[in-house]
PDB file of N, CA and C in Angstrom:
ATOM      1  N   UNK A   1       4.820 -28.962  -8.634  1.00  0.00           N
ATOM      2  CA  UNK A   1       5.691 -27.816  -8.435  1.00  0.00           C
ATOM      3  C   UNK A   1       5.120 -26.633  -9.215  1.00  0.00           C
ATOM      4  N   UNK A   2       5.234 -25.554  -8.650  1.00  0.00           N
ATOM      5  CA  UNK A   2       4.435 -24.269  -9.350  1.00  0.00           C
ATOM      6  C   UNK A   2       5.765 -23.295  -9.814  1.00  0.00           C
ATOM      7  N   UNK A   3       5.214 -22.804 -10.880  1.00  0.00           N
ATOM      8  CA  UNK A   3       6.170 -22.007 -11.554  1.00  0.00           C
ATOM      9  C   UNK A   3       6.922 -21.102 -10.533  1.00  0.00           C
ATOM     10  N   UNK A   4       8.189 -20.625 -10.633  1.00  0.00           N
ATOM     11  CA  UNK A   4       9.292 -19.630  -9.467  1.00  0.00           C
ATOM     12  C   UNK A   4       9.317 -20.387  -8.392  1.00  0.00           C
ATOM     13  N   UNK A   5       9.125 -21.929  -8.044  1.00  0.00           N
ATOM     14  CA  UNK A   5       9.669 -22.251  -7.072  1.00  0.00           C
ATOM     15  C   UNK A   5      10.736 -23.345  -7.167  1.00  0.00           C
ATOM     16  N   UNK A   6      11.693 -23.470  -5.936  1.00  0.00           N
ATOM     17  CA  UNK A   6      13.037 -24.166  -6.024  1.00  0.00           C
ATOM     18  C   UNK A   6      13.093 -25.132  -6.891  1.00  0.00           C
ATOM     19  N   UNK A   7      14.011 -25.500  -7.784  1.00  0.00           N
ATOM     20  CA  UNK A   7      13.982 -26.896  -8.573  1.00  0.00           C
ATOM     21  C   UNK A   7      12.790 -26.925 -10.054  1.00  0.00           C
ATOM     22  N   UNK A   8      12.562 -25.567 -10.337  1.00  0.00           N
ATOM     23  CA  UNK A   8      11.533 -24.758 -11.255  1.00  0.00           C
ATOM     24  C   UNK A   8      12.642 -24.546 -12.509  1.00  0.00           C
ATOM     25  N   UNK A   9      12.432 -25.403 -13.330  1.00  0.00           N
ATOM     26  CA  UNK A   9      13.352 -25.256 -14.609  1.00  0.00           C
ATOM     27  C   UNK A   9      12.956 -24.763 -15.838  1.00  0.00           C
ATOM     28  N   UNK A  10      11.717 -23.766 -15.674  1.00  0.00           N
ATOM     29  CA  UNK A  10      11.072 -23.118 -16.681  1.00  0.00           C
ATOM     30  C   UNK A  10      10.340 -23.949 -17.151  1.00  0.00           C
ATOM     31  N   UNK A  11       9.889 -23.214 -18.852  1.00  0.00           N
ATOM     32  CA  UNK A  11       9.132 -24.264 -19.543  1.00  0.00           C
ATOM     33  C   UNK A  11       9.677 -25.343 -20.102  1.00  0.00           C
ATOM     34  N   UNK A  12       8.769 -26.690 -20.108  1.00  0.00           N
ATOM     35  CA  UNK A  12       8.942 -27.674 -20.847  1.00  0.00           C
ATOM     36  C   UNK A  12       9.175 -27.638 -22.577  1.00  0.00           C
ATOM     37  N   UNK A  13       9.764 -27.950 -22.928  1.00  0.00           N
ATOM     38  CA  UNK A  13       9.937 -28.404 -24.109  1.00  0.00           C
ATOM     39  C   UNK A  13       8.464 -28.232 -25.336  1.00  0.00           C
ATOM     40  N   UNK A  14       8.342 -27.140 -26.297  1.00  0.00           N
ATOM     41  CA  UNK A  14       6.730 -27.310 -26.367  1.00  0.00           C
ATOM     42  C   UNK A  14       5.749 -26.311 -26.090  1.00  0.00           C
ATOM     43  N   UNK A  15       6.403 -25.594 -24.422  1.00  0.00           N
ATOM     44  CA  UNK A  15       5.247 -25.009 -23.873  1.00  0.00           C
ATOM     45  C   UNK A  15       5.907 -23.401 -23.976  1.00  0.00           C
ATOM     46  N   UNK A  16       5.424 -22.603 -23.241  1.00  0.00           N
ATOM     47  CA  UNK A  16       5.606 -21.220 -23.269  1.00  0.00           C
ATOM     48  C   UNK A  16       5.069 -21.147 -21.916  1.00  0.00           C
ATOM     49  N   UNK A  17       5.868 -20.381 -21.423  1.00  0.00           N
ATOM     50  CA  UNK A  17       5.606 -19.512 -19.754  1.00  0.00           C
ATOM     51  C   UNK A  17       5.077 -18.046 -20.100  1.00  0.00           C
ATOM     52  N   UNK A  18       3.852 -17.829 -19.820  1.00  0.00           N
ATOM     53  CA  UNK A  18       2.745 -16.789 -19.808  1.00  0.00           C
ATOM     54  C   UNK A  18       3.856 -15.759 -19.347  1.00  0.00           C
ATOM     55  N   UNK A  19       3.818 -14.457 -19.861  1.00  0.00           N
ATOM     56  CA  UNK A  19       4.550 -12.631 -19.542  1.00  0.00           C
ATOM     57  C   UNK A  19       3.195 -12.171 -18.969  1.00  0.00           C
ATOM     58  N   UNK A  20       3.769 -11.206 -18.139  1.00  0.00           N
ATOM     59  CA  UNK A  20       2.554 -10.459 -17.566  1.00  0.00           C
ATOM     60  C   UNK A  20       2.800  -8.791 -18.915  1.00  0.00           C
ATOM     61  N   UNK A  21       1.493  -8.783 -18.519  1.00  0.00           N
ATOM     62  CA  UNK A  21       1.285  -7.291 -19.950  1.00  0.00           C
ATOM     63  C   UNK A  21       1.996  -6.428 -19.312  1.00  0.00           C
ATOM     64  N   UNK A  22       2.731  -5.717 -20.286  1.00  0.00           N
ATOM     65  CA  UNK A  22       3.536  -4.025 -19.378  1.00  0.00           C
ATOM     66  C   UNK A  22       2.454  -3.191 -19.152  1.00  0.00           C
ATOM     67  N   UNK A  23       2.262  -2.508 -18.298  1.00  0.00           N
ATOM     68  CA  UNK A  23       1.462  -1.400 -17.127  1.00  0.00           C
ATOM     69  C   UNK A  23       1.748  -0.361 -18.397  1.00  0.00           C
ATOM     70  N   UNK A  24       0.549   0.390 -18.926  1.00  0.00           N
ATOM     71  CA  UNK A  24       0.678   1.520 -20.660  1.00  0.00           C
ATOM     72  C   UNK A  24       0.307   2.792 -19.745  1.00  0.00           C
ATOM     73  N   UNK A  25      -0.623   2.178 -18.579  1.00  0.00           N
ATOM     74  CA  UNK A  25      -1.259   3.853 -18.202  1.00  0.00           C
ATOM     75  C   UNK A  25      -2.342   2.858 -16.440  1.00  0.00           C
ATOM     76  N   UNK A  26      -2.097   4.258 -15.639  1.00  0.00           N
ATOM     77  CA  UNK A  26      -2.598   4.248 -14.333  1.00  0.00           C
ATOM     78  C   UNK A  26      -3.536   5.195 -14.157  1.00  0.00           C
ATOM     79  N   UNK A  27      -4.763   4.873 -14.544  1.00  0.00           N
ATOM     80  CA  UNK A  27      -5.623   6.027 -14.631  1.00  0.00           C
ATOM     81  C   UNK A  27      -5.935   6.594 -13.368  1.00  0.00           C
ATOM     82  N   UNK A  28      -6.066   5.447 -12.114  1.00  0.00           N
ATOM     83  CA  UNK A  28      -6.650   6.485 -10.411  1.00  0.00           C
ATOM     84  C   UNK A  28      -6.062   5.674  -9.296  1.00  0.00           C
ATOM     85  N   UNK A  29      -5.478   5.856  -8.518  1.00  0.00           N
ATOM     86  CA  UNK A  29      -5.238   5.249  -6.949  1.00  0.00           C
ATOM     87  C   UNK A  29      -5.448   6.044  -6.071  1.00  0.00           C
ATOM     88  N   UNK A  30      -5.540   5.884  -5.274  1.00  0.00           N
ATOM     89  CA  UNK A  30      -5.773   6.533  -3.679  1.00  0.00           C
ATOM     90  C   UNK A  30      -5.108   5.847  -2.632  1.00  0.00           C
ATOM     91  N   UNK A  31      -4.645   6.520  -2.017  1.00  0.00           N
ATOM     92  CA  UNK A  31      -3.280   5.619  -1.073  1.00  0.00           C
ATOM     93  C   UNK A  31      -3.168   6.894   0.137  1.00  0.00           C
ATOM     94  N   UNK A  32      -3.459   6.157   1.722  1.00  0.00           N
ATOM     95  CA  UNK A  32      -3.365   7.037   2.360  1.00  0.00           C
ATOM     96  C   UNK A  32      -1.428   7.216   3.110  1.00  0.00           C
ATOM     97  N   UNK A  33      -1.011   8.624   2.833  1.00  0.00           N
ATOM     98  CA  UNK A  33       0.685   8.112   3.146  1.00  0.00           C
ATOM     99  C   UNK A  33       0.921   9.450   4.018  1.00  0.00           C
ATOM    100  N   UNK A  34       1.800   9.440   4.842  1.00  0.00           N
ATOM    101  CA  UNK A  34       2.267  10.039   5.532  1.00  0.00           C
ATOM    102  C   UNK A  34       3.047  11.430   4.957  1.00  0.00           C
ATOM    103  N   UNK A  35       3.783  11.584   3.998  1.00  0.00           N
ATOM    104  CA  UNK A  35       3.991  12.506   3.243  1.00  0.00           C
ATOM    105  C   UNK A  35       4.233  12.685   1.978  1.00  0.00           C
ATOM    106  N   UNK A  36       3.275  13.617   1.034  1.00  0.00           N
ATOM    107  CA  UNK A  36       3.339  13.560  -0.010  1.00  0.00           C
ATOM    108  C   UNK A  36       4.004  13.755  -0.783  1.00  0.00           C
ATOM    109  N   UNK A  37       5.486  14.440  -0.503  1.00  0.00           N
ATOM    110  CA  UNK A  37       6.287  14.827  -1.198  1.00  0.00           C
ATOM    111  C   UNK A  37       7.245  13.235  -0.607  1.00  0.00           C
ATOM    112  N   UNK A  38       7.465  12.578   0.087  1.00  0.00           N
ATOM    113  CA  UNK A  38       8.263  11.312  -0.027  1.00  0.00           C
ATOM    114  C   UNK A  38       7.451  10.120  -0.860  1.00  0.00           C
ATOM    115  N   UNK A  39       5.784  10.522  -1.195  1.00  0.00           N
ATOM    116  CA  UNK A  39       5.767   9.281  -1.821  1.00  0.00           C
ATOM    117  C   UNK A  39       5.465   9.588  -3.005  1.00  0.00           C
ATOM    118  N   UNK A  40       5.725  10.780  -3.053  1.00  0.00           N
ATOM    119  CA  UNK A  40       5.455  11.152  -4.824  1.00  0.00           C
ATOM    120  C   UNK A  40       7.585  11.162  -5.578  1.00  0.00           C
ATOM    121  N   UNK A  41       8.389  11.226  -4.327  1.00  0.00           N
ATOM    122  CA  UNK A  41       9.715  10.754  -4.823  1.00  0.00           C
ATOM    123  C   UNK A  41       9.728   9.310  -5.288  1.00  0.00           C
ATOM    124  N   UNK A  42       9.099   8.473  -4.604  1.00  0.00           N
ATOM    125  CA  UNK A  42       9.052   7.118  -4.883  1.00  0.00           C
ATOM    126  C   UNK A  42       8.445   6.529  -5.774  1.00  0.00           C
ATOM    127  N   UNK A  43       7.635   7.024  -6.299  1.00  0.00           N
ATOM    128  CA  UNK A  43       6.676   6.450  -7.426  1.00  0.00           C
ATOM    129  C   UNK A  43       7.504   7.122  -8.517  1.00  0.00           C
ATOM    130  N   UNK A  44       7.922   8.474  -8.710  1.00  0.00           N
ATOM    131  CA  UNK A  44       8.775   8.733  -9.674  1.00  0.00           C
ATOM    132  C   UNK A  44      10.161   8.848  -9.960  1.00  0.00           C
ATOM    133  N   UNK A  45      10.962   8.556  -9.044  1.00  0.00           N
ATOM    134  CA  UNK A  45      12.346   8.484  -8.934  1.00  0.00           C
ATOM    135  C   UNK A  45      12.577   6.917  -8.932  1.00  0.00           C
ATOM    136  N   UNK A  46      11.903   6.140  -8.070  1.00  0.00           N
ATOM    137  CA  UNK A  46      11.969   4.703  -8.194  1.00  0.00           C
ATOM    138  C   UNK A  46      11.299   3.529  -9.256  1.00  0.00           C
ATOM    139  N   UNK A  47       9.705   4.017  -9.237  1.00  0.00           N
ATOM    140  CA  UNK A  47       9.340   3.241  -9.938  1.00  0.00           C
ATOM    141  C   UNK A  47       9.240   3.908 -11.338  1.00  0.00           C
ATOM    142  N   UNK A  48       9.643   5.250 -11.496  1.00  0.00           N
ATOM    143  CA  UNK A  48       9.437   5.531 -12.635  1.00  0.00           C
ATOM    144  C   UNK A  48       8.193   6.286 -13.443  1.00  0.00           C
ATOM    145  N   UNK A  49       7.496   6.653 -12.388  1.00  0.00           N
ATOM    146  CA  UNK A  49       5.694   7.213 -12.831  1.00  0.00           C
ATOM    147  C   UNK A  49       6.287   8.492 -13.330  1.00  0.00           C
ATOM    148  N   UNK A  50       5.296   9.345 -14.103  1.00  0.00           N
ATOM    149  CA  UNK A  50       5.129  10.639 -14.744  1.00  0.00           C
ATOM    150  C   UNK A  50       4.260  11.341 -13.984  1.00  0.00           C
ATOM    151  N   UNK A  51       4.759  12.616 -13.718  1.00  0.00           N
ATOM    152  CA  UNK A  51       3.682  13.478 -12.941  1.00  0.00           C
ATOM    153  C   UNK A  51       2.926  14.054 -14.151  1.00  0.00           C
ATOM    154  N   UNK A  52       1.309  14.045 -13.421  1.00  0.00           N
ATOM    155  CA  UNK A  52       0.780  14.918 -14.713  1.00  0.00           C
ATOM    156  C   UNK A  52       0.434  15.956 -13.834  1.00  0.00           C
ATOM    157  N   UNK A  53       0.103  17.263 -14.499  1.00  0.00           N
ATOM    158  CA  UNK A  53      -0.788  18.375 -13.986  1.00  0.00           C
ATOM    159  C   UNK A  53      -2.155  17.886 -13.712  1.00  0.00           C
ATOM    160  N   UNK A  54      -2.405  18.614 -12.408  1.00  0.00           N
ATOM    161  CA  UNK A  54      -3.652  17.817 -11.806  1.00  0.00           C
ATOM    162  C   UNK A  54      -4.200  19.860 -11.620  1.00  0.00           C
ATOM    163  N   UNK A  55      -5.731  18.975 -11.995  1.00  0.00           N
ATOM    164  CA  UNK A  55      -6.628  20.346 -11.660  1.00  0.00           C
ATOM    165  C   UNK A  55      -6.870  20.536 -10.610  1.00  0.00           C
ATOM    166  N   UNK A  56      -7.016  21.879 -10.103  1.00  0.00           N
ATOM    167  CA  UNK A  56      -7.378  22.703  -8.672  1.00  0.00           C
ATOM    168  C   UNK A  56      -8.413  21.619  -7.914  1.00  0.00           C
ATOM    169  N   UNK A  57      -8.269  21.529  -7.042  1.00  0.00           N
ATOM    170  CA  UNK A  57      -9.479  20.650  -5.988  1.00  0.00           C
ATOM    171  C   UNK A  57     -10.887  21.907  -6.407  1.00  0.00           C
ATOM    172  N   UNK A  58     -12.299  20.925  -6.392  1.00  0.00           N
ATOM    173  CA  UNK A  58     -13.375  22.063  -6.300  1.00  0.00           C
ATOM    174  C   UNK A  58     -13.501  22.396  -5.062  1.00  0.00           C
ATOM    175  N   UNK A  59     -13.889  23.946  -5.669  1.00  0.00           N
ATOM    176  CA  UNK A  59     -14.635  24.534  -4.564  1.00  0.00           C
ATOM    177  C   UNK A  59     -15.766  24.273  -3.697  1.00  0.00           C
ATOM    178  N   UNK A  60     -16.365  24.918  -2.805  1.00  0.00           N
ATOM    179  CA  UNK A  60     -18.056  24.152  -2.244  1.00  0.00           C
ATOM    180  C   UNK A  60     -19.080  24.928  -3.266  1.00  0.00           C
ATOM    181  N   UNK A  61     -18.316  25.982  -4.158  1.00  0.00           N
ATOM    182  CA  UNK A  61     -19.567  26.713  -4.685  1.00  0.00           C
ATOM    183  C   UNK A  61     -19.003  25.725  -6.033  1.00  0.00           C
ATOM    184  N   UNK A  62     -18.625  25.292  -6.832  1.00  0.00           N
ATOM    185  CA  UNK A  62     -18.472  24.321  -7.575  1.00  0.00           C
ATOM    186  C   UNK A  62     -19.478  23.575  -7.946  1.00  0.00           C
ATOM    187  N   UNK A  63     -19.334  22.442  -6.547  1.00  0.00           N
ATOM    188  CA  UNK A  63     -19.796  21.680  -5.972  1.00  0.00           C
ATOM    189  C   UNK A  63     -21.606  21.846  -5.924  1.00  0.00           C
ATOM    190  N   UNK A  64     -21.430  23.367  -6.117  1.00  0.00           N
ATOM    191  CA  UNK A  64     -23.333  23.259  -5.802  1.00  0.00           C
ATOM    192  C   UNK A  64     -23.566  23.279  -4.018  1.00  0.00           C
ATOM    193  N   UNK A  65     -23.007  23.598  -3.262  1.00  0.00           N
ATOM    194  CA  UNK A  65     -22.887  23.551  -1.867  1.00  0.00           C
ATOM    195  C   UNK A  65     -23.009  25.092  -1.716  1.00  0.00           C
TER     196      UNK A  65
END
């Protein structure tokens, strides 16, 4: 029987059931979504994320283009 399934009575007597580490920081994702203002409600109204200030996209003269 594997741990979280039916008839799963935790740890034995002895042992310790492994925690997953708390999430401290999300440094990059990329996620293609349909609109950015509904999935930037969801990540911070639901799950709780922090908006940071994000720098201007480069330019092509930036870029060296």
């Amino acid at each position: 029987m594997k741990p979280g399934e039916e008839g799963d009575k935790g740890p034995r007597e002895g042992e310790e059931r492994s925690r997953p580490l708390p999430m401290m920081a999300l440094n990059h994702v990329s996620r293609l979504c349909r609109s950015v203002e509904t999935s930037t409600d969801f990540y911070v109204n639901v799950l709780g994320f922090v908006l940071i200030e994000r720098p201007p996209p480069p330019t092509l003269k930036a870029l060296g283009i």
